[in-house]
Protein backbone atom coordinates (compact mmCIF):
# COMPACT_ATOMS: atom_id res chain seq x y z
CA UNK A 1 64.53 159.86 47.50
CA UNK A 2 61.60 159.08 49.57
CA UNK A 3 59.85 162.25 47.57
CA UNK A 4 59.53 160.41 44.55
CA UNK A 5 57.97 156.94 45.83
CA UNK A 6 53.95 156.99 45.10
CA UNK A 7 51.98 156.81 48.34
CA UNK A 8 51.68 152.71 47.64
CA UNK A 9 55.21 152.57 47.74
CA UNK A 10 55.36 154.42 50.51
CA UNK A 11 53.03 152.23 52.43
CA UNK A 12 54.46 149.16 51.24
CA UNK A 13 57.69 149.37 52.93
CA UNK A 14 56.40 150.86 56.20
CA UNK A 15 54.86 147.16 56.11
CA UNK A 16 57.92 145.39 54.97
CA UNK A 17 59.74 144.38 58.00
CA UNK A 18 63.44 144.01 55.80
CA UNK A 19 63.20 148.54 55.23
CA UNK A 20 61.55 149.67 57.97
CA UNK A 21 62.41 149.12 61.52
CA UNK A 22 59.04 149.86 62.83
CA UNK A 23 57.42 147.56 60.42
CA UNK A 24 58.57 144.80 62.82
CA UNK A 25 54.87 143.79 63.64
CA UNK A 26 54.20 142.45 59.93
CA UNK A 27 55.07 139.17 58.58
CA UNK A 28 57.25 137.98 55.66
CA UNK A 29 57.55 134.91 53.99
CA UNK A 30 60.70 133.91 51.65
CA UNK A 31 59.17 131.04 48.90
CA UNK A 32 62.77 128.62 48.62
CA UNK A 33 62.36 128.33 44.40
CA UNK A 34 65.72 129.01 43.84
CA UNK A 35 67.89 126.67 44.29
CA UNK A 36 70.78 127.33 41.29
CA UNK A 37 73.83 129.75 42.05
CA UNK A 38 76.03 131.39 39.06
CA UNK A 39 78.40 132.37 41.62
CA UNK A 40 80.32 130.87 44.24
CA UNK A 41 81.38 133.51 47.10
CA UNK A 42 84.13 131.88 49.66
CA UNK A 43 81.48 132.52 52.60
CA UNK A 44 78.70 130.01 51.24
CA UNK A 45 77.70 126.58 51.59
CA UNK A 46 74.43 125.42 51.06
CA UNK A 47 74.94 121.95 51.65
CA UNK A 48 73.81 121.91 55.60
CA UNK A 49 70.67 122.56 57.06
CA UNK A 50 68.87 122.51 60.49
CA UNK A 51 66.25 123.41 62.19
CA UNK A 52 68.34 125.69 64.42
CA UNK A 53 70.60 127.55 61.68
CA UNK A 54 69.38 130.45 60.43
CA UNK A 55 72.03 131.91 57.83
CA UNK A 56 70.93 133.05 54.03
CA UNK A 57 71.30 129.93 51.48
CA UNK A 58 69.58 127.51 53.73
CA UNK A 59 66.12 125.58 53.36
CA UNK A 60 64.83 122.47 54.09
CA UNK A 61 63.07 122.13 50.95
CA UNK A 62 62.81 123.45 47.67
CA UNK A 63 59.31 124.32 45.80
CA UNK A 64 58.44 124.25 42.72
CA UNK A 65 55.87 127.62 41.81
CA UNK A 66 52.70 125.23 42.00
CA UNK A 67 54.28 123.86 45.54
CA UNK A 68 55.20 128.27 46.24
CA UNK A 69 51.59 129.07 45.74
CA UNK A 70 49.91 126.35 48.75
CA UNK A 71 52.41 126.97 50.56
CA UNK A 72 51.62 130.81 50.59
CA UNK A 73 47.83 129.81 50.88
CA UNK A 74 48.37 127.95 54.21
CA UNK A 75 50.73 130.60 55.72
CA UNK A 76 47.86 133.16 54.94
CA UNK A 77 45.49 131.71 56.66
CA UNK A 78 47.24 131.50 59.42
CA UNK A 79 48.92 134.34 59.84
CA UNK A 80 46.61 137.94 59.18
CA UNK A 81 50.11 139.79 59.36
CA UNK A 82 51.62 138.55 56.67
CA UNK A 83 52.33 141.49 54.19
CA UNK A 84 55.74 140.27 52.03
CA UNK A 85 56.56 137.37 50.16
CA UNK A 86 60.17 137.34 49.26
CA UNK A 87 62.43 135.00 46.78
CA UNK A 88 66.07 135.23 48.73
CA UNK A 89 67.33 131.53 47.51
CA UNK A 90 68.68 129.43 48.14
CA UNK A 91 70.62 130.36 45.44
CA UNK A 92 70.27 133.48 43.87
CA UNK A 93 66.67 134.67 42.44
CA UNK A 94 67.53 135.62 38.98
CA UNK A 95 69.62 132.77 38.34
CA UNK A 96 66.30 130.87 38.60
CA UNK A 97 64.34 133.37 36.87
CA UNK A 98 61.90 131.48 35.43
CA UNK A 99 60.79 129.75 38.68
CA UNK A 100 60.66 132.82 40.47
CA UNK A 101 58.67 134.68 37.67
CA UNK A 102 56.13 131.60 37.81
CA UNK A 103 56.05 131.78 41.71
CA UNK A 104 55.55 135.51 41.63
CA UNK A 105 52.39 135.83 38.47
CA UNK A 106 50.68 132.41 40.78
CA UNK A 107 50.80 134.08 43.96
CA UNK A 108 50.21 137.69 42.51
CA UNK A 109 46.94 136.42 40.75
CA UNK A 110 46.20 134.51 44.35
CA UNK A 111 46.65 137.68 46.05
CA UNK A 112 46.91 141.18 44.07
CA UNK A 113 48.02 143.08 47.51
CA UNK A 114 50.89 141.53 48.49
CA UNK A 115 54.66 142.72 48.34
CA UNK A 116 56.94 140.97 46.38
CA UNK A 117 60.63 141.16 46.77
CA UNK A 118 63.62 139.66 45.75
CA UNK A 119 67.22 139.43 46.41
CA UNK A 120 70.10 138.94 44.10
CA UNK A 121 73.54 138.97 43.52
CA UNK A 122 72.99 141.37 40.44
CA UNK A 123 75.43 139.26 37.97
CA UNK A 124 72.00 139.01 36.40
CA UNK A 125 70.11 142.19 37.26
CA UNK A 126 70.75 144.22 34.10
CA UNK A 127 68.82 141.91 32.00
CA UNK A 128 65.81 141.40 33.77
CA UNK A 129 65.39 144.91 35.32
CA UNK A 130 62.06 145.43 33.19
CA UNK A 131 60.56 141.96 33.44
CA UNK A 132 61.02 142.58 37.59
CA UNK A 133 59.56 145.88 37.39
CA UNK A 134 56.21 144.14 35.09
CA UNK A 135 56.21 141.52 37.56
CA UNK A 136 55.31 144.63 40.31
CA UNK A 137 58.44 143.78 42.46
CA UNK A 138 59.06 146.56 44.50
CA UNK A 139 62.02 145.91 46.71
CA UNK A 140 64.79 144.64 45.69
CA UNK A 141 68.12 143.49 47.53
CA UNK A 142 71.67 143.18 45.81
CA UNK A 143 74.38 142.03 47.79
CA UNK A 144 77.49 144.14 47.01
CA UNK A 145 80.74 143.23 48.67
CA UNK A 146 83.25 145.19 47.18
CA UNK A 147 83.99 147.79 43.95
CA UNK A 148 87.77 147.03 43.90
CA UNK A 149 88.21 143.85 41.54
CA UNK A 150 91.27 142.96 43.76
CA UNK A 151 89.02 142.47 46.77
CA UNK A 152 86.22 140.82 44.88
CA UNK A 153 88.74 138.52 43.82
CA UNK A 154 89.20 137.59 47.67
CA UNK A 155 85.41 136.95 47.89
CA UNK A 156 83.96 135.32 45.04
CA UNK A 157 85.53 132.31 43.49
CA UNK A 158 84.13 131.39 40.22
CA UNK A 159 81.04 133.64 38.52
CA UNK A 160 79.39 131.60 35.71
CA UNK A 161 77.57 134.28 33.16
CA UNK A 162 76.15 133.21 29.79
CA UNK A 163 77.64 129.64 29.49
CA UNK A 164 81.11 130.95 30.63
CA UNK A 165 82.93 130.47 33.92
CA UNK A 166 85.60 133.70 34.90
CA UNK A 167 87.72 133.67 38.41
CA UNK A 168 90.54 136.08 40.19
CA UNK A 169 89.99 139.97 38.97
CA UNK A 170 88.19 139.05 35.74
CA UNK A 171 85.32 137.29 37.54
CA UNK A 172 84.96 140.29 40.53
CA UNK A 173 85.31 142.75 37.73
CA UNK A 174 82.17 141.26 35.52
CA UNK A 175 80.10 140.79 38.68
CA UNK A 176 81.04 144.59 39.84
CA UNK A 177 80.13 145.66 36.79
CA UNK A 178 76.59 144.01 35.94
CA UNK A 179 75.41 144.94 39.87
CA UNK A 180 76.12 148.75 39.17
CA UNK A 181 74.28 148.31 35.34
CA UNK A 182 71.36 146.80 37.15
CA UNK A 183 71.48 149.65 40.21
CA UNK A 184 71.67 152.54 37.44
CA UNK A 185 68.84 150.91 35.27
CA UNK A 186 66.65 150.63 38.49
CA UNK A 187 66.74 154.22 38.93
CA UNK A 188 63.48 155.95 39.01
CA UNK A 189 61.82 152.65 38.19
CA UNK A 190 59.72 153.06 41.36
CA UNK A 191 61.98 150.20 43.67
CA UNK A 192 63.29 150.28 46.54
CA UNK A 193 66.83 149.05 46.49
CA UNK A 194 68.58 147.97 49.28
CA UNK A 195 72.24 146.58 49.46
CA UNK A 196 73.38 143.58 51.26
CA UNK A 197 77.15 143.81 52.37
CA UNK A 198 78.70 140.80 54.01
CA UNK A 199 81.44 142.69 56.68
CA UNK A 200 84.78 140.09 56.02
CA UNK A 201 87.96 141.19 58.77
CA UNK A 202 90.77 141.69 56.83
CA UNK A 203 89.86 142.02 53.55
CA UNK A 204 86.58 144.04 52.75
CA UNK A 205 86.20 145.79 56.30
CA UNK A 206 88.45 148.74 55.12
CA UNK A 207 87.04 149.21 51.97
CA UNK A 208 83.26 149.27 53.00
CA UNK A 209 83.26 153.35 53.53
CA UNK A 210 84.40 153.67 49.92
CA UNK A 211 81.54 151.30 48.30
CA UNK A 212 78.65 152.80 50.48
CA UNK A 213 79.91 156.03 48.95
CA UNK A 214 79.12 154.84 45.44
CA UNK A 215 76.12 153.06 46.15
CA UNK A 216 74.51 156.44 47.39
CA UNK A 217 74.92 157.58 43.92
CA UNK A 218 73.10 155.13 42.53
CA UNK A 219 70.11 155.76 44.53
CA UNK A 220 70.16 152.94 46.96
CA UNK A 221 67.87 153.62 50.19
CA UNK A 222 69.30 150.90 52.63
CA UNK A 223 73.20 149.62 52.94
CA UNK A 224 73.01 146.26 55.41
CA UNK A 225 76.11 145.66 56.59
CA UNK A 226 76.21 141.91 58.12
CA UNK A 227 78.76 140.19 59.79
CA UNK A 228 80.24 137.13 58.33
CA UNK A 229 78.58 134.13 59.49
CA UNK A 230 81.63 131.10 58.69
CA UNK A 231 79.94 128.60 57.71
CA UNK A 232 81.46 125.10 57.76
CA UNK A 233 82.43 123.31 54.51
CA UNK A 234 83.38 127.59 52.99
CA UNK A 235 86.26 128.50 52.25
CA UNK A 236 85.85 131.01 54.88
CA UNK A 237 84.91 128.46 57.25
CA UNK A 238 88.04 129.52 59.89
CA UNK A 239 88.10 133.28 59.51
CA UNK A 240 86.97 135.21 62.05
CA UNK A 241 84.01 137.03 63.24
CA UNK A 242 83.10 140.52 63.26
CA UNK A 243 81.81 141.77 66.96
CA UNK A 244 78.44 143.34 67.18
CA UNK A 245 80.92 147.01 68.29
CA UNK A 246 83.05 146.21 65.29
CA UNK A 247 79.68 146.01 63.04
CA UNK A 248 77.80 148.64 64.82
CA UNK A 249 80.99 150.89 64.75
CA UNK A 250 81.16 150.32 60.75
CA UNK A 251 77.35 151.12 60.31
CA UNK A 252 77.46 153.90 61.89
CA UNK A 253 80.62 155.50 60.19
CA UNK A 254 78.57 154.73 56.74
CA UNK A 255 75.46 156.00 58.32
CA UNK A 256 77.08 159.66 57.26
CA UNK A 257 76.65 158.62 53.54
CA UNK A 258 73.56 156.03 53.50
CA UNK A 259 71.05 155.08 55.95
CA UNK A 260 72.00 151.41 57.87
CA UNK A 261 69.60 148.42 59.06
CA UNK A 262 70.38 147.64 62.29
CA UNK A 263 67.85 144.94 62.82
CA UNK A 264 68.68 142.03 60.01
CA UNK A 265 68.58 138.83 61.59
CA UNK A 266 69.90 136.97 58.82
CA UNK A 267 67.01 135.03 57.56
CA UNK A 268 67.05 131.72 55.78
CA UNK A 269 65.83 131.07 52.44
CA UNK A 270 62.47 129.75 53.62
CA UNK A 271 61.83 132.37 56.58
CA UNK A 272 58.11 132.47 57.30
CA UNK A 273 57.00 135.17 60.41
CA UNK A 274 57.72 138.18 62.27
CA UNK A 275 61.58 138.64 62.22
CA UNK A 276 63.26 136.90 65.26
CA UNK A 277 60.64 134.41 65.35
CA UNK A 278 60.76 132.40 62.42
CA UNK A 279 58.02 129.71 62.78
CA UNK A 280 58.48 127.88 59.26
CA UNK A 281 59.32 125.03 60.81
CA UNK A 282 55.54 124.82 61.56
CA UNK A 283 54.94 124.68 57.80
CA UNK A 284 58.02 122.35 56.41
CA UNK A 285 56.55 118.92 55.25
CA UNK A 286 59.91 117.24 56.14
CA UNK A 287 62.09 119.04 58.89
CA UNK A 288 65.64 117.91 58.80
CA UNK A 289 66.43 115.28 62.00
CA UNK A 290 70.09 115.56 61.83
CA UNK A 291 71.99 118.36 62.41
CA UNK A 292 73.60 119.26 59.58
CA UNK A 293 72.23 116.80 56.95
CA UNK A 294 74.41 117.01 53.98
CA UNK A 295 72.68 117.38 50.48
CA UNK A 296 73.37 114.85 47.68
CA UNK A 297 75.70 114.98 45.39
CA UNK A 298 76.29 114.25 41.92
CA UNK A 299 79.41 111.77 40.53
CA UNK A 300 81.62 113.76 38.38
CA UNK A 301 83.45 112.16 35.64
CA UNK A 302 86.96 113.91 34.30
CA UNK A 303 89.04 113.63 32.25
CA UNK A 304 92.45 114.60 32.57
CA UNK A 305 96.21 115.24 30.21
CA UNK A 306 98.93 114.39 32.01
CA UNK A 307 102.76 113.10 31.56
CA UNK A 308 103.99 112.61 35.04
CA UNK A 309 100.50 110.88 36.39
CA UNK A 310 100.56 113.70 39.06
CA UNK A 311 100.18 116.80 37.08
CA UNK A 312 98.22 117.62 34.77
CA UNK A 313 100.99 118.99 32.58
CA UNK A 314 99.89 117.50 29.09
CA UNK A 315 98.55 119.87 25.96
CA UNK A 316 95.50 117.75 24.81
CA UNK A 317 96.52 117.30 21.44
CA UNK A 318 99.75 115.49 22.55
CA UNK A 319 98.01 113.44 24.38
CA UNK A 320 98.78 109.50 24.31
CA UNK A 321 95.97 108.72 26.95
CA UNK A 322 93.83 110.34 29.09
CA UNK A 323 93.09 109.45 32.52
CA UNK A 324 89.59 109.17 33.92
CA UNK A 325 88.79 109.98 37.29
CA UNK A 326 85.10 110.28 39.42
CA UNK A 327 84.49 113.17 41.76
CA UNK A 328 82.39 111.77 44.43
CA UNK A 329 81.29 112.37 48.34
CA UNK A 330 83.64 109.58 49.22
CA UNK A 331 86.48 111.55 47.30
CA UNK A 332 88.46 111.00 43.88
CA UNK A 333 89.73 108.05 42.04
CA UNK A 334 91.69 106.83 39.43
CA UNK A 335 88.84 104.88 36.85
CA UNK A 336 90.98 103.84 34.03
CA UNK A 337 93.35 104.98 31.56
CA UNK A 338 92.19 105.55 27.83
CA UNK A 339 94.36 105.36 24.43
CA UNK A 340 93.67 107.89 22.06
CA UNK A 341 95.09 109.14 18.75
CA UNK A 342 97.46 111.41 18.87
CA UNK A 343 96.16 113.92 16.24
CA UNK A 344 99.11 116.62 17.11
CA UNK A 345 102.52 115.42 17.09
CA UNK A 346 104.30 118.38 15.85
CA UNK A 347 103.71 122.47 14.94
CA UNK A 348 103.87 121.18 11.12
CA UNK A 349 101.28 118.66 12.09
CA UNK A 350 99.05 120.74 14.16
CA UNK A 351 96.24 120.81 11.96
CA UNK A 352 93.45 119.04 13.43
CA UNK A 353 92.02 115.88 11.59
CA UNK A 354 88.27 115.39 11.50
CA UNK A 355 89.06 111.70 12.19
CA UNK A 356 91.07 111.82 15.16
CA UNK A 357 89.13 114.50 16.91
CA UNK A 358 86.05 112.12 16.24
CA UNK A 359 87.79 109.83 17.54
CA UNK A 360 88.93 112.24 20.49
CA UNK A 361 85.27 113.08 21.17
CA UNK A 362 84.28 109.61 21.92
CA UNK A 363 86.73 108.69 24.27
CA UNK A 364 85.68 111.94 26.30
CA UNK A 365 81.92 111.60 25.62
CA UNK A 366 80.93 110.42 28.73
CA UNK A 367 83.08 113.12 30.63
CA UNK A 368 81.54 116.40 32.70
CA UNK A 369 85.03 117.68 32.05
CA UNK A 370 88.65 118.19 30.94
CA UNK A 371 91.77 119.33 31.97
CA UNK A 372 94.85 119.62 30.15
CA UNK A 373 97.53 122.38 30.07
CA UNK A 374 96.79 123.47 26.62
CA UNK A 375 94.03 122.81 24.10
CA UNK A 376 93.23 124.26 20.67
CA UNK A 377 90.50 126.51 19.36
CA UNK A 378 88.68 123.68 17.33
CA UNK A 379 88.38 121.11 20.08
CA UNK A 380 87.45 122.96 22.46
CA UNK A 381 84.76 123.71 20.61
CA UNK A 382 83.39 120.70 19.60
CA UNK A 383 84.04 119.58 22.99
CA UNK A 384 82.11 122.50 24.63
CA UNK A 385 79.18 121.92 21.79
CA UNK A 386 79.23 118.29 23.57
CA UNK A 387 78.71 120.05 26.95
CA UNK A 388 81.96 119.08 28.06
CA UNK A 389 83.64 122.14 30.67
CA UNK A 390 87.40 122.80 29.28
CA UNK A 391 90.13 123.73 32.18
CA UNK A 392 93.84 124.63 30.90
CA UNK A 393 96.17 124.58 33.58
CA UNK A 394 98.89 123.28 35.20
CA UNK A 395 98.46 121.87 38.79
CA UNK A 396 98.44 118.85 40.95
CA UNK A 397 96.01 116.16 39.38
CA UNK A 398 93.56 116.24 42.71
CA UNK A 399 93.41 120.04 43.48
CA UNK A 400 92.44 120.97 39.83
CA UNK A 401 90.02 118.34 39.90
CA UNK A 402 88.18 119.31 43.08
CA UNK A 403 88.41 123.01 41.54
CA UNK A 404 86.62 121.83 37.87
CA UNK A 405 84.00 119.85 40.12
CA UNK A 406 83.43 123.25 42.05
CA UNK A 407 83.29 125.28 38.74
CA UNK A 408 80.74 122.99 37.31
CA UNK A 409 78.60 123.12 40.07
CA UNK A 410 77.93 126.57 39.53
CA UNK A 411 77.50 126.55 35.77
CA UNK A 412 74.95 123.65 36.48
């Protein structure tokens, strides 16, 4: 593999501290212009920050490209070791891929010699494989976590992709799927992949051996297996942690197939400095003074189908009155009740109005959201065209709220 790099490349990651071990003398510096997610993985919340935590998805601010570029002028004069520039979140790069193109062709123009890499969770990757490569990113990180649907299923909770939101085995299958498109179009593209693997007791520990297998056939140089770091407010929050001879025994059992960091410290999202001494607190123009400062939040307005006032349990075309609730910080809460028509009273009479699902649409207009347990093709959408997210089910009134507030925070 190593064969085929050009002698740049070669040099290049000698320097990068992230691929080579003995490159730990040079300097990185991750530029936080990504703040949007299209997944949500059950070992991520990016709602705290500190100046002590040091865990991938936090910052303590976000930049804008203009804000990217003088921030990367005032590291570099500081620091004379400073050979990488990286876009690692705190959300995912490609997700934001206009701000991290931008950030990249500013600082690139700036500076013509410095590496730029990026990390992803590849949901994206396929489609923007040759804009990356014309952007002269040359190392590039995917997290993988599993290659068995059934296990990403355990991982990753909702994956938005083009406008639509997919859970369970249907969501882990699409995101399996696009990471290994974007890993086989990368081939022989000149990059240096590397593969991010969170290490999860009891549910992706096992399977591990099996995906390093596969990623050696797709040309990746690096597997990093890390240990899950439970952060408070996941859904992983009380699992439990991997030991440093329960990691090191995993890396080196994969070490037969792929070759294993050892030294990953974990970085944040707006890492600046030699790894293990991350100094961009010296650079932050507002450090955070509380530990664990939550983020603002937006109010969420839903709309919800329900008989029984508990459930919701209603198809929406049956549907005497809706209920409107607000998803807040301080929790959820019953607004009002609102008539509407009922435009389907009966299979004979199931053929929607224009009228009535007018008059549907306003009553919902000011809504993020609705749940019902059934809806029809034509509603939907209209409703959708309004930019109103759809949720059929059948569940208690509070958990499928909280779970449509969590779904639209991705797609946002």
């Amino acid at each position: 593999m190593e064969e085929t790099w050009t002698q740049d490349l070669q040099e290049k990651t000698q320097k990068h501290p992230c691929y080579c071990e003995s490159g730990h003398q040079y300097a990185r510096m991750h530029i936080p212009v990504a703040p949007k997610c299209n997944i949500q993985c059950n070992y991520c919340n990016r709602k705290y920050d500190c100046q002590n935590e040091s865990r991938p998805g936090v910052t303590s601010e976000v930049l804008n490209p203009e804000q990217a570029l003088e921030k990367y002028k005032l590291v570099k004069a500081r620091l004379d070791n400073l050979m990488v520039v990286g876009v690692a979140g705190p959300g995912d790069a490609l997700a934001n891929f206009i701000e991290t193109k931008a950030s990249i062709q500013l600082i690139r123009t700036y500076d013509p010699n410095v590496t730029f890499c990026l990390s992803t969770n590849g949901l994206m990757l396929p489609d923007y494989v040759d804009e990356i490569v014309k952007l002269g990113v040359t190392h590039i990180t995917v997290t993988i976590n599993a290659i068995d649907p059934k296990i990403g299923a355990k991982i990753y909770s909702v994956i938005s992709y083009k406008g639509r939101i997919y859970s369970g085995e249907e969501g882990a299958a699409l995101l399996i799927q696009k990471q290994f498109e974007g890993l086989e179009k990368l081939k022989d593209r000149n990059v240096v992949l590397k593969v991010n693997t969170v290490m999860i007791k009891g549910i992706n520990d096992e399977h591990i051996p099996e995906l390093v297998k596969k990623l050696k056939e797709y040309g990746v140089y690096l597997n990093n297996i890390m240990p899950l770091i439970p952060a408070k407010g996941s859904a992983f929050e009380n699992m439990p942690q991997t030991s440093n001879a329960e990691l090191n025994q995993l890396r080196r059992k994969c070490a037969i197939d792929l070759k294993q960091m050892y030294h990953c410290r974990q970085c944040r999202a707006d890492a600046i400095g030699i790894l293990g001494e991350d100094i961009s607190f010296d650079f932050r123009k507002a450090a955070c003074s509380t530990y664990h400062q939550p983020v603002k939040e937006k109010k969420y307005r839903i709309a919800v189908a329900s008989k029984t006032g508990r459930l919701v349990d209603q198809h929406f075309g049956h549907a005497e009155e809706l209920k409107i609730y607000e998803y807040s910080e301080k929790g959820i809460s019953l607004l009002e009740a609102r008539r509407v028509d009922q435009y389907c009273s009966g299979v004979e009479e199931c053929e929607d109005t224009a009228s009535k699902i007018d008059k549907m649409l306003r009553v919902v207009s000011d809504c993020d959201a609705l749940l019902c347990l059934r809806i029809g093709n034509s509603p939907r959408k209209q409703l959708e065209a309004k930019g109103i997210f759809i949720s059929e089910l059948y569940e208690e009134i509070e958990a499928a709220i909280s779970k449509a507030v969590n779904q639209l925070k991705i797609a946002s």
